[in-house]
PDB file of N, CA and C in Angstrom:
ATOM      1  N   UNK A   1     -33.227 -17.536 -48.240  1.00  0.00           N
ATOM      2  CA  UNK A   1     -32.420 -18.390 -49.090  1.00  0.00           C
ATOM      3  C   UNK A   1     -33.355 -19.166 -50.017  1.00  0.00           C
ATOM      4  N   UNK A   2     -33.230 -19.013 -51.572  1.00  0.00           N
ATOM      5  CA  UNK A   2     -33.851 -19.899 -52.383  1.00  0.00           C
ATOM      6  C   UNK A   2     -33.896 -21.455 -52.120  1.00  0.00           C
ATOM      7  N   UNK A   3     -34.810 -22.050 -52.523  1.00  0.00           N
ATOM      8  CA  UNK A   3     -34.719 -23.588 -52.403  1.00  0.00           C
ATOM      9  C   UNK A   3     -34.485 -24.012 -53.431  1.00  0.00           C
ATOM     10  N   UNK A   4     -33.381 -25.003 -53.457  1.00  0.00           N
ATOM     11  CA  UNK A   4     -33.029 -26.083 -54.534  1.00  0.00           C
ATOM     12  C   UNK A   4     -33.436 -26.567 -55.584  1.00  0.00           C
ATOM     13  N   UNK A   5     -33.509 -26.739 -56.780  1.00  0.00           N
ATOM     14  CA  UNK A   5     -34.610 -27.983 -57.330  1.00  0.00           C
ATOM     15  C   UNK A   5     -35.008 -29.152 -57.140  1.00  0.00           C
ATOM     16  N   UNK A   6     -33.997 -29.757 -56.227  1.00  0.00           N
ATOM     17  CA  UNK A   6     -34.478 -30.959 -55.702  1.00  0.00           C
ATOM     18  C   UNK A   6     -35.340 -30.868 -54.345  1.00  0.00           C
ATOM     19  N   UNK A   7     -35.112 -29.692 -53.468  1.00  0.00           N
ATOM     20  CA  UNK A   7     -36.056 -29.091 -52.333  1.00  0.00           C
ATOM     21  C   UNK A   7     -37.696 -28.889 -53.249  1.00  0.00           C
ATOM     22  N   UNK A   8     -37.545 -28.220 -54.056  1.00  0.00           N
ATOM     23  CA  UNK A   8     -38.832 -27.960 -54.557  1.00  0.00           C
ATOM     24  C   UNK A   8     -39.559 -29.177 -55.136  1.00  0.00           C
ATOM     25  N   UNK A   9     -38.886 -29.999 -55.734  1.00  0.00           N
ATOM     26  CA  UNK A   9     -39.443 -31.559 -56.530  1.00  0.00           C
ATOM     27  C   UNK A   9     -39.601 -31.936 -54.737  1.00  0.00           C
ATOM     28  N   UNK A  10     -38.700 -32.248 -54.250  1.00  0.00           N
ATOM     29  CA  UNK A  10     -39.204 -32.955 -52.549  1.00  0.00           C
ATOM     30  C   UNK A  10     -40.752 -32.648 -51.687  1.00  0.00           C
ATOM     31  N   UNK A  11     -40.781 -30.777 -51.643  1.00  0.00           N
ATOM     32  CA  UNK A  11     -42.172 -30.346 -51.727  1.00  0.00           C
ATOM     33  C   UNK A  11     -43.193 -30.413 -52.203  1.00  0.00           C
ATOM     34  N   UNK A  12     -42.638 -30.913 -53.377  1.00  0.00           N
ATOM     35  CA  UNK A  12     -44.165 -31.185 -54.122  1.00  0.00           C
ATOM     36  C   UNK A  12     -44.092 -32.704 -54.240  1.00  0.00           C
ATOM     37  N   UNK A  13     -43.588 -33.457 -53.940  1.00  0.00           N
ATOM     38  CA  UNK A  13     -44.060 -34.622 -54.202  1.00  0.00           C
ATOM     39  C   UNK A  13     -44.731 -35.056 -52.583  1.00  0.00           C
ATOM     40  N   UNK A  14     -44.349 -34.604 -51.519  1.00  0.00           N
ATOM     41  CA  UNK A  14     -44.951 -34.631 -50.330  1.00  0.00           C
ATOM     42  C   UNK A  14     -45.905 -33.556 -49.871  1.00  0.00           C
ATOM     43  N   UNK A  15     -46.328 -32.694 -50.630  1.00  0.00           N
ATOM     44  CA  UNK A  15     -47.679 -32.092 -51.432  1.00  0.00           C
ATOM     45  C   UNK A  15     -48.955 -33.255 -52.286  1.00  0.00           C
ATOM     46  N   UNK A  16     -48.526 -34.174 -53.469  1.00  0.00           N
ATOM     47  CA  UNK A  16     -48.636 -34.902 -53.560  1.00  0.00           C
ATOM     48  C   UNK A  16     -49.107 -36.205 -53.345  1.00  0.00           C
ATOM     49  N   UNK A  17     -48.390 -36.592 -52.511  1.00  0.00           N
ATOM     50  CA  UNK A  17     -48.834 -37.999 -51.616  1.00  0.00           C
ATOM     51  C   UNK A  17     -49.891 -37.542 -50.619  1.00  0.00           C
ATOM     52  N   UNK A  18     -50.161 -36.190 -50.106  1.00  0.00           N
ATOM     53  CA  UNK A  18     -50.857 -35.971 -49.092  1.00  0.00           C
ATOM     54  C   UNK A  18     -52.419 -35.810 -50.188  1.00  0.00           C
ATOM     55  N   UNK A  19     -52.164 -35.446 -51.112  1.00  0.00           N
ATOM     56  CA  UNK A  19     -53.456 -35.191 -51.715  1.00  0.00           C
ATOM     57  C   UNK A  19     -53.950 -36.676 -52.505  1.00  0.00           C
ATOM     58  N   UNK A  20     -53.007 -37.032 -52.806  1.00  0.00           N
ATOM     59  CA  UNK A  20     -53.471 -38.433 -52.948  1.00  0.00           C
ATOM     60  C   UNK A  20     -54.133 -39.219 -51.929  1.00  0.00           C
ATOM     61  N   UNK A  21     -53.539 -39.107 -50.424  1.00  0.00           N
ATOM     62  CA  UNK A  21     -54.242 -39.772 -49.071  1.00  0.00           C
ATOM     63  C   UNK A  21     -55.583 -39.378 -49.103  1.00  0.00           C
ATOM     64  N   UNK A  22     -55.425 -38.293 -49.273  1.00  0.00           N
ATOM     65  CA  UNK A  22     -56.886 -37.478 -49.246  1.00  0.00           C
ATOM     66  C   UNK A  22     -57.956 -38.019 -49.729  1.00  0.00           C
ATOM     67  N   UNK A  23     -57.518 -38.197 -50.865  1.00  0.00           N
ATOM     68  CA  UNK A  23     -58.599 -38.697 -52.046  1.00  0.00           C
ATOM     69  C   UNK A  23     -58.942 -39.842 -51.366  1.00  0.00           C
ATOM     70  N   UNK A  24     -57.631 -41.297 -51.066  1.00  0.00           N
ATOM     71  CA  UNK A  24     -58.084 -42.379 -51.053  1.00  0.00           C
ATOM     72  C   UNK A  24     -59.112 -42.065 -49.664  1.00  0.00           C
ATOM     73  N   UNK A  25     -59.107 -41.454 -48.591  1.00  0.00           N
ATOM     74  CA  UNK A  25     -60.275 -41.396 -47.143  1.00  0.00           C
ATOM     75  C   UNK A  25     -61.399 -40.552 -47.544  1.00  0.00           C
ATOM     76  N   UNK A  26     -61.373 -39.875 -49.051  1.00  0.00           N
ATOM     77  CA  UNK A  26     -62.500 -39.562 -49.339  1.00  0.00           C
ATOM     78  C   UNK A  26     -63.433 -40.759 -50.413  1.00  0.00           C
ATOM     79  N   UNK A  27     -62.298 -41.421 -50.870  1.00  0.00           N
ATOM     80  CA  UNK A  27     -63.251 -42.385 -51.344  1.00  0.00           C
ATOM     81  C   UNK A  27     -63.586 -43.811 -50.624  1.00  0.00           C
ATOM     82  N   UNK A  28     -62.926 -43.920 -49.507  1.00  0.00           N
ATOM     83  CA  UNK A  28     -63.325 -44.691 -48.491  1.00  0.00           C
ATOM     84  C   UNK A  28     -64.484 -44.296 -47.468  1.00  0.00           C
ATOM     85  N   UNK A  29     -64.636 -42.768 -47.427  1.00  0.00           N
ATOM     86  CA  UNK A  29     -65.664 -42.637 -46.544  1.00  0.00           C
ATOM     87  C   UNK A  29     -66.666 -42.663 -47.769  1.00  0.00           C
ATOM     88  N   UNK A  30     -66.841 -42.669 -49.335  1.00  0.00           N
ATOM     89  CA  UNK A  30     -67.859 -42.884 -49.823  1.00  0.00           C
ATOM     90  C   UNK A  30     -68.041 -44.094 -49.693  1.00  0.00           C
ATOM     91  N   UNK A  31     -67.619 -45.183 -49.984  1.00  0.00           N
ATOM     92  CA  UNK A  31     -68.109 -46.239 -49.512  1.00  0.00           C
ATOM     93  C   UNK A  31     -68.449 -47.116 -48.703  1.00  0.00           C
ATOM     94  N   UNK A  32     -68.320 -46.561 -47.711  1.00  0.00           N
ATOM     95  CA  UNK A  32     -69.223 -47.047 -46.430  1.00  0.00           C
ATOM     96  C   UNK A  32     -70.298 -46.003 -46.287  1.00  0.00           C
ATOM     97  N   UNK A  33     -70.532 -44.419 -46.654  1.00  0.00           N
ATOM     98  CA  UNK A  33     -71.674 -43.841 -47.113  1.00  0.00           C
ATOM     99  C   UNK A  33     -72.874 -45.271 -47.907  1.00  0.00           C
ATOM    100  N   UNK A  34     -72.087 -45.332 -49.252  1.00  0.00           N
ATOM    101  CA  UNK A  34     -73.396 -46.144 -50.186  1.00  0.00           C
ATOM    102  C   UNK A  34     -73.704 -47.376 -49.340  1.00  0.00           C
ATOM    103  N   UNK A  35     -72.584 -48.027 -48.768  1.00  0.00           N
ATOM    104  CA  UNK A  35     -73.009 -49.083 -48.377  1.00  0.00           C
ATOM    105  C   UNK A  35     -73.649 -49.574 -47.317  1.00  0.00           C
ATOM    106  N   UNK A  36     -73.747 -48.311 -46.399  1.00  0.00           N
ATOM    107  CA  UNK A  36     -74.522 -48.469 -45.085  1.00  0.00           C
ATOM    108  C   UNK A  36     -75.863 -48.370 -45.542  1.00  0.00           C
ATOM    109  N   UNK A  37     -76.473 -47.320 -47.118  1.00  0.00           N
ATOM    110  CA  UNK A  37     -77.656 -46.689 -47.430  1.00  0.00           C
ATOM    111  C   UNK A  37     -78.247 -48.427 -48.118  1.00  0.00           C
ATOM    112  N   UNK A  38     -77.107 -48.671 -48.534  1.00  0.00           N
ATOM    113  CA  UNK A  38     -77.846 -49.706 -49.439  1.00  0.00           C
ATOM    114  C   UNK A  38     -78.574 -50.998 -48.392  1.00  0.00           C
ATOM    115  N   UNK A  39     -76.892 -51.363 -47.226  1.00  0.00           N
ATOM    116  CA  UNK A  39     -77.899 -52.436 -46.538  1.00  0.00           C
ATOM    117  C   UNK A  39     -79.281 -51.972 -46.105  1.00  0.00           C
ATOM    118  N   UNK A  40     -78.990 -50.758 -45.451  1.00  0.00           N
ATOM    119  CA  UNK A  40     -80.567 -50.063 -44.605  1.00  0.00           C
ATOM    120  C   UNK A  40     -81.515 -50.020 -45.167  1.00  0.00           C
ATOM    121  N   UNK A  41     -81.648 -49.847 -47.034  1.00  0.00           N
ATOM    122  CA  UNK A  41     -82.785 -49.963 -47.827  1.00  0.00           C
ATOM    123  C   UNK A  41     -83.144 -51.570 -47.631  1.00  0.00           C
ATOM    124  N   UNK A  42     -81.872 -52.207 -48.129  1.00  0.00           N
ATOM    125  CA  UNK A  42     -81.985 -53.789 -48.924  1.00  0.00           C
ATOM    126  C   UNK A  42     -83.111 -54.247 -47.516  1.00  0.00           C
ATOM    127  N   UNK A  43     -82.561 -54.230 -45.779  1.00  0.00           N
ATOM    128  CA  UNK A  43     -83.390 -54.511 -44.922  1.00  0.00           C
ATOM    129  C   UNK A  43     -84.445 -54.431 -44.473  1.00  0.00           C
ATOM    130  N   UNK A  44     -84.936 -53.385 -45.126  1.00  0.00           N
ATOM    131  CA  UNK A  44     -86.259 -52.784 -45.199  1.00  0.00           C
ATOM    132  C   UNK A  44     -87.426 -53.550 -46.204  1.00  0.00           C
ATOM    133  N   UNK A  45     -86.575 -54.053 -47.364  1.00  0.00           N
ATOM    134  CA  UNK A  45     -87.307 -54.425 -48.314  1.00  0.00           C
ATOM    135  C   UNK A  45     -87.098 -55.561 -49.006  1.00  0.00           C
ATOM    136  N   UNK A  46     -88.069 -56.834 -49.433  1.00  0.00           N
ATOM    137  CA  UNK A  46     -87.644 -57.968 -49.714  1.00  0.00           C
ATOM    138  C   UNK A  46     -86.952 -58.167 -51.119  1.00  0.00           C
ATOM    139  N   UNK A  47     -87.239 -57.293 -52.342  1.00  0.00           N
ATOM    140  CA  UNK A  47     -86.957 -57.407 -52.965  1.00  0.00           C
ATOM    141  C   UNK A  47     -85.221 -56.888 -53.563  1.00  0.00           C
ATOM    142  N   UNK A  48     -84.988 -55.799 -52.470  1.00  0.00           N
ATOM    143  CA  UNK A  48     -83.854 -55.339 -52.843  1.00  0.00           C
ATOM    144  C   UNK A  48     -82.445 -55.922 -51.602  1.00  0.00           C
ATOM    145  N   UNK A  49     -83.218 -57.086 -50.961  1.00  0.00           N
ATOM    146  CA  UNK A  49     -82.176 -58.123 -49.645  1.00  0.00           C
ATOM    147  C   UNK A  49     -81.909 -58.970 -51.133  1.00  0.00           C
ATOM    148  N   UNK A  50     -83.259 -59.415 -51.475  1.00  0.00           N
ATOM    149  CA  UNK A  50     -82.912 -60.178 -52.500  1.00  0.00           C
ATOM    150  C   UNK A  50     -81.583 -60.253 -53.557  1.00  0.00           C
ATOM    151  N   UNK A  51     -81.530 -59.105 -54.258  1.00  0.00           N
ATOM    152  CA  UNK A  51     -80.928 -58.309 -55.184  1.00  0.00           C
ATOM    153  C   UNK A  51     -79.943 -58.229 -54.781  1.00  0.00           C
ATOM    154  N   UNK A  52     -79.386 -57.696 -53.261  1.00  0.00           N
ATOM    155  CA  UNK A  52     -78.575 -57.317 -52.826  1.00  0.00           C
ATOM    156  C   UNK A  52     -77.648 -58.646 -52.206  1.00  0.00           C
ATOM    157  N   UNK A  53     -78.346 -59.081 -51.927  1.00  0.00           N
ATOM    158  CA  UNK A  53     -77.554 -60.976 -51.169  1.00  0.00           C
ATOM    159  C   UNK A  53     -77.380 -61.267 -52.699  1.00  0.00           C
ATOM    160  N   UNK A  54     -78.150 -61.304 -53.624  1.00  0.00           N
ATOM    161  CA  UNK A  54     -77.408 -62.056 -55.031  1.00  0.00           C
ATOM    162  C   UNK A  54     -75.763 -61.060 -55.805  1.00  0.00           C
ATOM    163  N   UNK A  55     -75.906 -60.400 -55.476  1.00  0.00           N
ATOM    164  CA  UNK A  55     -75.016 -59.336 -55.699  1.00  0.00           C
ATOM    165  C   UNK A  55     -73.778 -59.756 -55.098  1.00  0.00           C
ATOM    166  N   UNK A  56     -74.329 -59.463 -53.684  1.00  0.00           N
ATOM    167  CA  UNK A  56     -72.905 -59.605 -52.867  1.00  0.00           C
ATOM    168  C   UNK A  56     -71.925 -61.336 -53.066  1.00  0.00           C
ATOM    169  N   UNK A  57     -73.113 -62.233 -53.562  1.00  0.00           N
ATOM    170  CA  UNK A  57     -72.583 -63.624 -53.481  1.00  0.00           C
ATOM    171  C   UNK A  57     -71.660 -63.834 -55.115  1.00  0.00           C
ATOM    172  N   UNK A  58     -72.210 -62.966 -55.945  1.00  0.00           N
ATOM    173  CA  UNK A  58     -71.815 -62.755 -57.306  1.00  0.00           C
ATOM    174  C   UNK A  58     -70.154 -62.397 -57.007  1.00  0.00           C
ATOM    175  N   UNK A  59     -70.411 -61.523 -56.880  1.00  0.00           N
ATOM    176  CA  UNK A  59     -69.340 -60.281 -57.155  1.00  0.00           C
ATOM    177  C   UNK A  59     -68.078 -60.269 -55.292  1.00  0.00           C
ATOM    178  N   UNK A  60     -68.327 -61.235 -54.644  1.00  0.00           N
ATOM    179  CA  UNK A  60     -67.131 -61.166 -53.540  1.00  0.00           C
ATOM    180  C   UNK A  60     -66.857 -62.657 -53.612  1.00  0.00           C
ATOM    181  N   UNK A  61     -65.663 -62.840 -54.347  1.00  0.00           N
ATOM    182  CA  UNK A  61     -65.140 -63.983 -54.387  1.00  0.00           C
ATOM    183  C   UNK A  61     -64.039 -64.206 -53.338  1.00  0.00           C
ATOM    184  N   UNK A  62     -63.191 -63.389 -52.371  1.00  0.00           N
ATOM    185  CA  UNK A  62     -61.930 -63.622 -51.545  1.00  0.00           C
ATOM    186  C   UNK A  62     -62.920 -64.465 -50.355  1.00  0.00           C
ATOM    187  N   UNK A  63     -62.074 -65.340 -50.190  1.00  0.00           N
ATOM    188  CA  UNK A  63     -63.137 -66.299 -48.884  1.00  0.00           C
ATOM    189  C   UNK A  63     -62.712 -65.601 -47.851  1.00  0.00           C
ATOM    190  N   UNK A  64     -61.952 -64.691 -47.383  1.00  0.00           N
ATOM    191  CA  UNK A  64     -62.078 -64.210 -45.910  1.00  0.00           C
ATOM    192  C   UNK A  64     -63.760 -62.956 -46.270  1.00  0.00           C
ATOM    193  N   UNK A  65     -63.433 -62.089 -47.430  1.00  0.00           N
ATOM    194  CA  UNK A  65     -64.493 -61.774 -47.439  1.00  0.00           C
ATOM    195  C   UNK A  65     -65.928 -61.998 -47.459  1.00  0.00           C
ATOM    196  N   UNK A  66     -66.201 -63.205 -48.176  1.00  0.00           N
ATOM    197  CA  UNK A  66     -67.178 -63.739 -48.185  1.00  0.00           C
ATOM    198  C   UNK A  66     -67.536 -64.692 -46.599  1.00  0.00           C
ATOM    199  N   UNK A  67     -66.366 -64.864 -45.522  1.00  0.00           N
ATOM    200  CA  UNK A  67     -66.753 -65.200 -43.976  1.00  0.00           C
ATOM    201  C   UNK A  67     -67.602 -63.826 -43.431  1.00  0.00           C
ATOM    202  N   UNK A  68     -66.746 -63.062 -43.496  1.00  0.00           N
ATOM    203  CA  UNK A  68     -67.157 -61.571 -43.245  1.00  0.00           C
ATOM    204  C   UNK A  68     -68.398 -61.321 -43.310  1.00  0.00           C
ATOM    205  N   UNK A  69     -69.158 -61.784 -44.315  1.00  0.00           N
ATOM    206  CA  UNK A  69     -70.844 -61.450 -45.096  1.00  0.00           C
ATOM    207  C   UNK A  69     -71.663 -62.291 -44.720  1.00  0.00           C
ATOM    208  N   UNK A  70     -71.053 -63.461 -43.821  1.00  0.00           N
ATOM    209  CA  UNK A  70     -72.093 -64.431 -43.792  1.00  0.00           C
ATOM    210  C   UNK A  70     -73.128 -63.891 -43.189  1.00  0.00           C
ATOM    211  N   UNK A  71     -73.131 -63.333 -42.041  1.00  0.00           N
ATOM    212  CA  UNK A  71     -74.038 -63.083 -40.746  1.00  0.00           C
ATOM    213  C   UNK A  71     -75.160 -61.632 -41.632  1.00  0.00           C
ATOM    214  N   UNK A  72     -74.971 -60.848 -42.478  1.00  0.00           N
ATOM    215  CA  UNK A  72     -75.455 -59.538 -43.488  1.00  0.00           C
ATOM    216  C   UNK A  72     -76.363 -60.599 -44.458  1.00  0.00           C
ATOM    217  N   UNK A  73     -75.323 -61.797 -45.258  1.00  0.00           N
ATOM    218  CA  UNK A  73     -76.424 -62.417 -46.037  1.00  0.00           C
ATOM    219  C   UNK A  73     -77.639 -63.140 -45.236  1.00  0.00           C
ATOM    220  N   UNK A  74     -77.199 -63.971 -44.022  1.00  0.00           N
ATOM    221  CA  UNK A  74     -78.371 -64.590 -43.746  1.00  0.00           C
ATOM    222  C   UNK A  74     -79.797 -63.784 -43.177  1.00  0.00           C
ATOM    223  N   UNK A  75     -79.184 -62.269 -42.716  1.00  0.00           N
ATOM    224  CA  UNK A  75     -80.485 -61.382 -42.547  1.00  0.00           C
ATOM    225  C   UNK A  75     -80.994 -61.211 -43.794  1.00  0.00           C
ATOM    226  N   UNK A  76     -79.978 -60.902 -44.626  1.00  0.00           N
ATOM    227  CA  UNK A  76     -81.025 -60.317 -45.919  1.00  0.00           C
ATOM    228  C   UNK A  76     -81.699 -61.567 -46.738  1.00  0.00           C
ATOM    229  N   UNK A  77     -81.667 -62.676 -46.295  1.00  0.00           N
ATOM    230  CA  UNK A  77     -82.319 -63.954 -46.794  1.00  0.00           C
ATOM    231  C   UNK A  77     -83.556 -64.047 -46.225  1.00  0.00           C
ATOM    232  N   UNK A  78     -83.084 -63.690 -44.555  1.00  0.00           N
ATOM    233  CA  UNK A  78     -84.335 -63.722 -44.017  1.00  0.00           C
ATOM    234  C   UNK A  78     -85.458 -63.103 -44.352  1.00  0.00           C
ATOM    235  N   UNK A  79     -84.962 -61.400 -44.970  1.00  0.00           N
ATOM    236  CA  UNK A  79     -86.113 -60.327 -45.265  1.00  0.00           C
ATOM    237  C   UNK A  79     -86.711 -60.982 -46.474  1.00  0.00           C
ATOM    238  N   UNK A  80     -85.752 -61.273 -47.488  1.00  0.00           N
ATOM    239  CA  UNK A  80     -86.197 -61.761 -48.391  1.00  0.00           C
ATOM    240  C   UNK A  80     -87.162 -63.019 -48.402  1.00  0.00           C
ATOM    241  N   UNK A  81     -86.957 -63.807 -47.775  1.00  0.00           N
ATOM    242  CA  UNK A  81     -87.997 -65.087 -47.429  1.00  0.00           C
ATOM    243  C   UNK A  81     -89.338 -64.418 -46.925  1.00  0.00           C
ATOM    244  N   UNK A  82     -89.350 -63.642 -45.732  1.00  0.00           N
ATOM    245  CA  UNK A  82     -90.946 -63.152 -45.465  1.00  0.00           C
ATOM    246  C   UNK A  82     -91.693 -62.724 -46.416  1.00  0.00           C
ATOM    247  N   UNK A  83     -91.058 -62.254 -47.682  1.00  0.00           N
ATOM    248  CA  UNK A  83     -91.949 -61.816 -48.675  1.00  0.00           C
ATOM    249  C   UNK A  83     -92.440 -63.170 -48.979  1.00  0.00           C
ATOM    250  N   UNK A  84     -91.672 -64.016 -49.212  1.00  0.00           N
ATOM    251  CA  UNK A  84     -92.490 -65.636 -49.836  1.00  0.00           C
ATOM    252  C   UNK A  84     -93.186 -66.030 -49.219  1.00  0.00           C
ATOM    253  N   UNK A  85     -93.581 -65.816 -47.654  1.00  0.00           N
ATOM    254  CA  UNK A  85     -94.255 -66.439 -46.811  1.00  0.00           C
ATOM    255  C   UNK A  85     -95.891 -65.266 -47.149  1.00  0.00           C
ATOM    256  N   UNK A  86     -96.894 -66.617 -46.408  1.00  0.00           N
ATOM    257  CA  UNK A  86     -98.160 -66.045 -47.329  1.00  0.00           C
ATOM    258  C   UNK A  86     -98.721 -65.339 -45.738  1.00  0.00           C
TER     259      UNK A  86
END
């Protein structure tokens, strides 16, 4: 039995939404990709905790987010400070 036109618009729009999901857990698993690479560099190195704590304090203005970061910024302050120390 043929399907409808409204069966076929129904199929494809729940075709659709699934490829849209898709996308959004593929671009969610990219960003916790960059962002795990970036803290793991920034920790490693004083200049890019630096960079990276000025960044994050710039650019995350929601105050639950910025609770969230406290405990990430004060390490990467820390890395960043040993470079100042002689």
């Amino acid at each position: 039995m043929a399907r409808s036109i409204d069966q076929q618009i129904a199929a494809t729009q729940a075709k659709l939404a699934r490829l849209k999901e898709r996308q959004k857990a593929s671009e969610t698993r990219r960003k916790i990709i960059v962002g795990s690479v970036a803290i793991s560099n920034a920790l490693k190195d004083p200049e890019k905790a630096r960079a990276l704590a000025a960044l994050l304090r710039r650019a995350v203005t929601r105050e639950v987010d910025q609770k969230e970061l406290i405990g990430l910024l004060e390490e990467l302050d820390g890395v960043a400070a040993k470079a100042e120390r002689p």
